[in-house]
PDB file of N, CA and C in Angstrom:
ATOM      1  N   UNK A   1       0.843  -1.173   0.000  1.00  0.00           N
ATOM      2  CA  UNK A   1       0.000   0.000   0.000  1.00  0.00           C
ATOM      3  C   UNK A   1       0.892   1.240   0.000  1.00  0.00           C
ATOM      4  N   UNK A   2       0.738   2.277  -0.726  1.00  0.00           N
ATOM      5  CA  UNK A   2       1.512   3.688  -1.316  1.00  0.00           C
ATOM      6  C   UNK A   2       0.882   4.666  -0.218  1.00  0.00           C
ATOM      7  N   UNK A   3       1.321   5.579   0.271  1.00  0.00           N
ATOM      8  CA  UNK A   3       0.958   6.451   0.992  1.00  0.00           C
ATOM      9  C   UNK A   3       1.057   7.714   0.819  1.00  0.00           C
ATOM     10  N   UNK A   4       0.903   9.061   0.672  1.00  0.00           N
ATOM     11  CA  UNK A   4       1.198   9.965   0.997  1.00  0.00           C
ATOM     12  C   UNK A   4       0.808  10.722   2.176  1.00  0.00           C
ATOM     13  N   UNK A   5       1.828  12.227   2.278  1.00  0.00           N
ATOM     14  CA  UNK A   5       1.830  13.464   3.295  1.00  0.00           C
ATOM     15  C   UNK A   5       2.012  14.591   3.066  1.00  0.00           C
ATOM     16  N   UNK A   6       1.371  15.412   3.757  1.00  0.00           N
ATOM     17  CA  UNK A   6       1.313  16.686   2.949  1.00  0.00           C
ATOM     18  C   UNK A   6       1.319  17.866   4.141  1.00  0.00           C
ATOM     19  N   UNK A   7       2.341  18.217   4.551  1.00  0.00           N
ATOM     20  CA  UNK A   7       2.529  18.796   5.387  1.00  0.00           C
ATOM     21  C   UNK A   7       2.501  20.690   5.171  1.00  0.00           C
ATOM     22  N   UNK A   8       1.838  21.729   5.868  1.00  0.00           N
ATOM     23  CA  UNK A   8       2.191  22.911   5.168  1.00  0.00           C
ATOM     24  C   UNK A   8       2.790  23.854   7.053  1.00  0.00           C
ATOM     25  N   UNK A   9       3.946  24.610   6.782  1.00  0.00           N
ATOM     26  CA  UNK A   9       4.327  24.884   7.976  1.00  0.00           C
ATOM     27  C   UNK A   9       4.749  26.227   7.823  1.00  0.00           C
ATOM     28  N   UNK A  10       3.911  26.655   8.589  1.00  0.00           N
ATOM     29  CA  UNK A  10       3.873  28.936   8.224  1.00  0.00           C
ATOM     30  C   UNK A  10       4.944  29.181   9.372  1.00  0.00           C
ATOM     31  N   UNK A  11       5.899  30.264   9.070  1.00  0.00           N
ATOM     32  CA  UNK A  11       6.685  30.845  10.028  1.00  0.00           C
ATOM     33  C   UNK A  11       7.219  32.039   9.118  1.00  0.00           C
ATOM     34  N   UNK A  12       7.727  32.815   9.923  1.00  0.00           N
ATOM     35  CA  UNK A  12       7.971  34.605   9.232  1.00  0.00           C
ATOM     36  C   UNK A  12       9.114  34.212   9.311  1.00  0.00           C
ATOM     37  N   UNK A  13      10.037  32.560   9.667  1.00  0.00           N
ATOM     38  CA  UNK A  13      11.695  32.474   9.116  1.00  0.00           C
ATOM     39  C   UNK A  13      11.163  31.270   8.168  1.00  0.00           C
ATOM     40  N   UNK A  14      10.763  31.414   7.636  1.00  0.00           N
ATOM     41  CA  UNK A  14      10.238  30.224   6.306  1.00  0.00           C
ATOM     42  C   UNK A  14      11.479  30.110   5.446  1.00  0.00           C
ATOM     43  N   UNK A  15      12.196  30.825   5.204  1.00  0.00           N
ATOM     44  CA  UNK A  15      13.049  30.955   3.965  1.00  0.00           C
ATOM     45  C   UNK A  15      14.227  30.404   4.780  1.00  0.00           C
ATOM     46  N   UNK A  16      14.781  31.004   6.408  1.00  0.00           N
ATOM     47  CA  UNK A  16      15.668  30.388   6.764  1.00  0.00           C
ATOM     48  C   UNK A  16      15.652  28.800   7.009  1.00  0.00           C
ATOM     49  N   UNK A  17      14.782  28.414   7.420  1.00  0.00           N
ATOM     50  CA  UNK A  17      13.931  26.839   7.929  1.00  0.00           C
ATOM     51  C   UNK A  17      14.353  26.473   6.550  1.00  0.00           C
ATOM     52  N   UNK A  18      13.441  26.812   5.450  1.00  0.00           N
ATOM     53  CA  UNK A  18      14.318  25.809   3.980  1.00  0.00           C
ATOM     54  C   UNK A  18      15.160  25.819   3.586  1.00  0.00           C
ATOM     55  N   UNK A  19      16.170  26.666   3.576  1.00  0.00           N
ATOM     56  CA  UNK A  19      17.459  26.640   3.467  1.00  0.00           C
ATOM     57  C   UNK A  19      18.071  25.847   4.605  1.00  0.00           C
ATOM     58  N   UNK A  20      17.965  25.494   5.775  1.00  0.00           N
ATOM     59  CA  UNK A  20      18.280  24.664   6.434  1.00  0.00           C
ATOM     60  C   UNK A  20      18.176  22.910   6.058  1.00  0.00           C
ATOM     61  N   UNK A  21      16.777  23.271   5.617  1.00  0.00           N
ATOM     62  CA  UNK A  21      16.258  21.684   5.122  1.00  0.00           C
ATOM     63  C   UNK A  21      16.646  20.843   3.965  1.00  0.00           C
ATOM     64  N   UNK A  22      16.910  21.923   2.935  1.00  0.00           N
ATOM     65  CA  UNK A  22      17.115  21.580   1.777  1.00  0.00           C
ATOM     66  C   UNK A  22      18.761  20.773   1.665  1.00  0.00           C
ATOM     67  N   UNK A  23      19.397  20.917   2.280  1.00  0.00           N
ATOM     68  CA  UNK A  23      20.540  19.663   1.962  1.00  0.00           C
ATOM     69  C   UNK A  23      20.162  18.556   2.418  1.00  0.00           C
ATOM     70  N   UNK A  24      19.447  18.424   3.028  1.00  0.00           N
ATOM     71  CA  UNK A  24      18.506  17.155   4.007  1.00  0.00           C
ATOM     72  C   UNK A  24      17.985  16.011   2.484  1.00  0.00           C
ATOM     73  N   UNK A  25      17.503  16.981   1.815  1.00  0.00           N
ATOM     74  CA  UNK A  25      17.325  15.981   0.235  1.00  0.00           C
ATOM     75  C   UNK A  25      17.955  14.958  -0.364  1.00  0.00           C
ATOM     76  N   UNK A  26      19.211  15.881  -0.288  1.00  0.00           N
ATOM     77  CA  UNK A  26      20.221  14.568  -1.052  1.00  0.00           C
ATOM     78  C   UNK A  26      20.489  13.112   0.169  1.00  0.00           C
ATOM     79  N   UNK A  27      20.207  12.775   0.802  1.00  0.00           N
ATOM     80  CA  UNK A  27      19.985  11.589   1.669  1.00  0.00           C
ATOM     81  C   UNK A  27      18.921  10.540   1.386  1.00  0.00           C
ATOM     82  N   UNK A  28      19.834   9.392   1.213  1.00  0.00           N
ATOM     83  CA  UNK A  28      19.084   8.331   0.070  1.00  0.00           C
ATOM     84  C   UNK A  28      18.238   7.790   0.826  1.00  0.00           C
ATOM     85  N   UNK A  29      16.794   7.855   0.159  1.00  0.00           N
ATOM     86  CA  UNK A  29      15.658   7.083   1.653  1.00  0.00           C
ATOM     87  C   UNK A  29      15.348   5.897   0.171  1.00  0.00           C
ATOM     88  N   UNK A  30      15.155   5.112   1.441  1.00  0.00           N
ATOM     89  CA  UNK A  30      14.698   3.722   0.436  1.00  0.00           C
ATOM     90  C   UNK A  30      13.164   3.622   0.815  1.00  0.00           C
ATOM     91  N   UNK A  31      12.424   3.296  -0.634  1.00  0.00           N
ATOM     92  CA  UNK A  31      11.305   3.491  -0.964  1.00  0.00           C
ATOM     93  C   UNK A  31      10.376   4.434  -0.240  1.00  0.00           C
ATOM     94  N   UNK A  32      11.349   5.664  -0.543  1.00  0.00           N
ATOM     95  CA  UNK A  32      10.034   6.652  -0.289  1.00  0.00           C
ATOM     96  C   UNK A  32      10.758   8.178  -0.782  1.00  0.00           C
ATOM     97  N   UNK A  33       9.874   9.107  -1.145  1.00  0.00           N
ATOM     98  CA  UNK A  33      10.237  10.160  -1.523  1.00  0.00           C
ATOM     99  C   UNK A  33       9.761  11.373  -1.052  1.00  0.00           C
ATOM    100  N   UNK A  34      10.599  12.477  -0.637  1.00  0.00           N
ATOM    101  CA  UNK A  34      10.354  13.603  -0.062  1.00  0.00           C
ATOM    102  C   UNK A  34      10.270  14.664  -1.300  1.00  0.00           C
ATOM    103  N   UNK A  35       9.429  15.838  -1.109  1.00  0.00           N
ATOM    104  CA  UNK A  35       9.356  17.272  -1.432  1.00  0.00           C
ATOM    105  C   UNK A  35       9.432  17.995  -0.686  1.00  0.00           C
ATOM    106  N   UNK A  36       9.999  19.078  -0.997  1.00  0.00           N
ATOM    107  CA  UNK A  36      10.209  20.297  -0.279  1.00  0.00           C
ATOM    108  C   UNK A  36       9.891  21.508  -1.124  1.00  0.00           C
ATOM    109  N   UNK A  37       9.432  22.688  -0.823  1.00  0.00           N
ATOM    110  CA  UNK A  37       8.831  23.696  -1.551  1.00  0.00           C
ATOM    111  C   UNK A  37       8.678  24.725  -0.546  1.00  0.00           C
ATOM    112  N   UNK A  38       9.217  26.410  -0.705  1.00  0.00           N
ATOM    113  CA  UNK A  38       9.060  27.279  -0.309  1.00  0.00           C
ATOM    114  C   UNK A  38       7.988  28.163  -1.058  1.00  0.00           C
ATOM    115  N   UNK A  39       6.642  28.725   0.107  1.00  0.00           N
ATOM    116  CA  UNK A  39       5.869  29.770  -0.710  1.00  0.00           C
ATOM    117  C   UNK A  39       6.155  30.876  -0.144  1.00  0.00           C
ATOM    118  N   UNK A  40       5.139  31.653  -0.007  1.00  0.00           N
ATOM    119  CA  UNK A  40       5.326  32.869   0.919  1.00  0.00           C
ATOM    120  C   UNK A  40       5.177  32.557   2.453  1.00  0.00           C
ATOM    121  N   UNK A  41       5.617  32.462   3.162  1.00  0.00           N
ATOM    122  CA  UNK A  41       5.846  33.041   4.415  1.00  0.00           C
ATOM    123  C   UNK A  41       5.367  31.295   4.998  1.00  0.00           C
ATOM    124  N   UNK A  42       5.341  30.600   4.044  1.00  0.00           N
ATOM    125  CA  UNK A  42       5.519  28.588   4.474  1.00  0.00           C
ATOM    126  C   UNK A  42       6.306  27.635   3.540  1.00  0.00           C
ATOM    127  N   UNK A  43       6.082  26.871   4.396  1.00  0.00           N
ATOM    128  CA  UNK A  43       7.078  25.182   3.556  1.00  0.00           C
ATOM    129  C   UNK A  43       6.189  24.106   3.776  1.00  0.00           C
ATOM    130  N   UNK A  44       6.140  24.126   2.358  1.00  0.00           N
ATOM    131  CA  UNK A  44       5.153  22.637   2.135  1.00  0.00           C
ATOM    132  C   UNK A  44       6.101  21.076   1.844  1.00  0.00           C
ATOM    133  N   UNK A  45       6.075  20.947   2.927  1.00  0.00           N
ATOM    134  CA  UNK A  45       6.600  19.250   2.894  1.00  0.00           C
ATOM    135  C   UNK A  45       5.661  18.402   2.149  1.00  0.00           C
ATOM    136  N   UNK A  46       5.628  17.028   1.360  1.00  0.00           N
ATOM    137  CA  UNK A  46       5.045  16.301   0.918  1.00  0.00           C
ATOM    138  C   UNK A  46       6.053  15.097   1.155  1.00  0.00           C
ATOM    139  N   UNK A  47       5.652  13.908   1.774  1.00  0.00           N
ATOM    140  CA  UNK A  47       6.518  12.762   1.880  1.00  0.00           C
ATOM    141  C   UNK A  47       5.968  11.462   1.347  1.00  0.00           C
ATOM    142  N   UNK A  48       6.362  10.629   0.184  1.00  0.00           N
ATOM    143  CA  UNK A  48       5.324   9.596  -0.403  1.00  0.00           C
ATOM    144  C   UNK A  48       6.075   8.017   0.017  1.00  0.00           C
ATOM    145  N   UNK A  49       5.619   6.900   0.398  1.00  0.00           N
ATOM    146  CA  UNK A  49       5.583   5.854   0.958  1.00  0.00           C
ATOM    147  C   UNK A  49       5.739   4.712   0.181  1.00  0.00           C
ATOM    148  N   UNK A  50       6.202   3.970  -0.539  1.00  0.00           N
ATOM    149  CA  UNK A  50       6.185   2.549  -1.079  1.00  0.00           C
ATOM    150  C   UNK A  50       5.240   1.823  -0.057  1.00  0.00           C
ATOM    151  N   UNK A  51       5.261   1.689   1.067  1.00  0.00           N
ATOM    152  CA  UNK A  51       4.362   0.998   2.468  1.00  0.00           C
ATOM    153  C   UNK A  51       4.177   2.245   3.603  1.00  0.00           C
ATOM    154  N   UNK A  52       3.452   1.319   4.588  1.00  0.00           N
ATOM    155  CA  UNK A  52       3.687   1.983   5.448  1.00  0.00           C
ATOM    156  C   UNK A  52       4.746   2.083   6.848  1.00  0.00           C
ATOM    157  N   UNK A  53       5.614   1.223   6.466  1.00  0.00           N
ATOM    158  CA  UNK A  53       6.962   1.177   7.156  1.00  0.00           C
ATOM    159  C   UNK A  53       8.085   1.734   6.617  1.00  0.00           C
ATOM    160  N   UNK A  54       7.786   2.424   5.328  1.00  0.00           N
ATOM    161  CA  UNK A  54       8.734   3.204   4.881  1.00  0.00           C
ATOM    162  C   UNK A  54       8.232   4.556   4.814  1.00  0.00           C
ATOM    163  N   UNK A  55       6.944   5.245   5.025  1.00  0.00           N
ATOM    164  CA  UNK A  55       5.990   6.517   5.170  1.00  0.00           C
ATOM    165  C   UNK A  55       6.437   7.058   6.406  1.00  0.00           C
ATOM    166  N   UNK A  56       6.102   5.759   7.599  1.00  0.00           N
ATOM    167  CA  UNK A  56       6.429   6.103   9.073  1.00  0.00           C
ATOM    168  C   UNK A  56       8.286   6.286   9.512  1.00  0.00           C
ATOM    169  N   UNK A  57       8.879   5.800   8.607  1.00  0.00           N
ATOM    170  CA  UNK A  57      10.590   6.441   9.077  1.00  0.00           C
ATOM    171  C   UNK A  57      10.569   7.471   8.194  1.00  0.00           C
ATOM    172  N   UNK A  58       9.980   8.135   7.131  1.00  0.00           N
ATOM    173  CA  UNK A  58      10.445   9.217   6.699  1.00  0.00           C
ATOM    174  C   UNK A  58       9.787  10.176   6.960  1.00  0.00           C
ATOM    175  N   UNK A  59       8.743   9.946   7.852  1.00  0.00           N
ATOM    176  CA  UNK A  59       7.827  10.722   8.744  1.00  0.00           C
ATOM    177  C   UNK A  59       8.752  11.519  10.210  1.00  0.00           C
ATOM    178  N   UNK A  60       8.880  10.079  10.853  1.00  0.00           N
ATOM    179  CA  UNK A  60       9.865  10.326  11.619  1.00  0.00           C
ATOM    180  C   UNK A  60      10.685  11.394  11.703  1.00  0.00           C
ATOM    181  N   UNK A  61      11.939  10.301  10.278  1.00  0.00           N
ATOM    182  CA  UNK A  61      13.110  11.966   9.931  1.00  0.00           C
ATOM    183  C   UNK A  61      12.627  13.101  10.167  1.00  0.00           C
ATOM    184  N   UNK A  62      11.701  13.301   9.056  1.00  0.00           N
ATOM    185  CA  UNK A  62      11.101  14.859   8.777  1.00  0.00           C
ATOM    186  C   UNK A  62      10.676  15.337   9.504  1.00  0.00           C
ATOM    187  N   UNK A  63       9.885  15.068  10.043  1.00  0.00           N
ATOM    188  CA  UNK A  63       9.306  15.685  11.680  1.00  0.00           C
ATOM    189  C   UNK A  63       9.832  16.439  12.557  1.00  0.00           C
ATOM    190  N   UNK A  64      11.011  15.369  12.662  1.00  0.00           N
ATOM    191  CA  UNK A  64      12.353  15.602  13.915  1.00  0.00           C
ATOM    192  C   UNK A  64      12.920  16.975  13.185  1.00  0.00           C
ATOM    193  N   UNK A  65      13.078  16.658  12.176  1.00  0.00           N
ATOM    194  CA  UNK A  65      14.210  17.825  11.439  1.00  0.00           C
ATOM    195  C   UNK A  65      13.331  19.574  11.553  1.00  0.00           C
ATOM    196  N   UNK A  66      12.168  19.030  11.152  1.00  0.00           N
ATOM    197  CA  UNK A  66      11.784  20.451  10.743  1.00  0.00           C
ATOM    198  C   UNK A  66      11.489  21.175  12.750  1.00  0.00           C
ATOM    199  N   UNK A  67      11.327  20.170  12.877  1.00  0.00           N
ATOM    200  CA  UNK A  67      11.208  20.326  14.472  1.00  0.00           C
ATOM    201  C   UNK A  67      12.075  20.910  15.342  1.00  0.00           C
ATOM    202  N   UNK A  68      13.616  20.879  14.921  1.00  0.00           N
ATOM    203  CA  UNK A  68      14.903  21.451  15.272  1.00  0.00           C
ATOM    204  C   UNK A  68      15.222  22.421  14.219  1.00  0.00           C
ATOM    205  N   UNK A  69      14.912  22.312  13.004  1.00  0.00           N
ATOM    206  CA  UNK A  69      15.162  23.725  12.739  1.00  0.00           C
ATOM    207  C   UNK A  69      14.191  25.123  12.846  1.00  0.00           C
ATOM    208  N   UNK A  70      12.970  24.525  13.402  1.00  0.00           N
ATOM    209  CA  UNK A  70      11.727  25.800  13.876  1.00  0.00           C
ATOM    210  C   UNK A  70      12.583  26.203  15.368  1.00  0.00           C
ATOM    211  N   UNK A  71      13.168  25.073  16.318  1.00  0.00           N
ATOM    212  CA  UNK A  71      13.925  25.332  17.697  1.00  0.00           C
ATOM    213  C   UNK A  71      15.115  25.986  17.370  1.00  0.00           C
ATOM    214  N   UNK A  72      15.724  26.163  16.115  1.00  0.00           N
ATOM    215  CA  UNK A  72      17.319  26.861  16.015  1.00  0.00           C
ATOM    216  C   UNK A  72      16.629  28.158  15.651  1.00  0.00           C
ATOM    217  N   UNK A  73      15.852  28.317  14.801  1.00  0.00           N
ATOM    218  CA  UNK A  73      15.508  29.948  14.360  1.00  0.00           C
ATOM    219  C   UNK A  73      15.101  30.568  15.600  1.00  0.00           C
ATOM    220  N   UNK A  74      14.381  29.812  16.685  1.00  0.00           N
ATOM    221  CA  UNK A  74      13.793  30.954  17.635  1.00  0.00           C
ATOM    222  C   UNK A  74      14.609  30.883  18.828  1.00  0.00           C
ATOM    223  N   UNK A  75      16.136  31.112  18.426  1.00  0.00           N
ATOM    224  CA  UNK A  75      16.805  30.899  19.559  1.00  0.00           C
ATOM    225  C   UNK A  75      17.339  32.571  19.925  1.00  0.00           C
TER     226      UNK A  75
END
């Protein structure tokens, strides 16, 4: 079963947060694929799944990450 996620995350450091995130890409996930996308003043994550044991670790990652870089900007 294929999964997707679609995450959208507003902050007035949006631009710093993706520039943080964006080398995070090149890291090889097996069967599953991340997006990343800056709009105005958010970052739309999208994360897609081969299963759901490969949805839930790249859930994980992403989570954690965007999670520490929203905690580094408001330091």
């Amino acid at each position: 079963m294929k999964g997707c996620v679609q995450f959208v995350f507003e902050s007035r450091h949006a631009g710093e947060i993706y520039q943080a995130l964006v080398p995070e890409l090149d890291d090889e996930l097996h069967r599953s694929n991340v997006n990343l996308g800056l709009e105005e003043g958010s970052i739309r994550l999208m994360i897609r799944g081969e299963d759901t044991v490969s949805l839930r670790a790249a859930l994980n990652t992403w989570i954690r990450l965007v999670k520490i870089a929203f905690e580094m900007v408001s330091l």
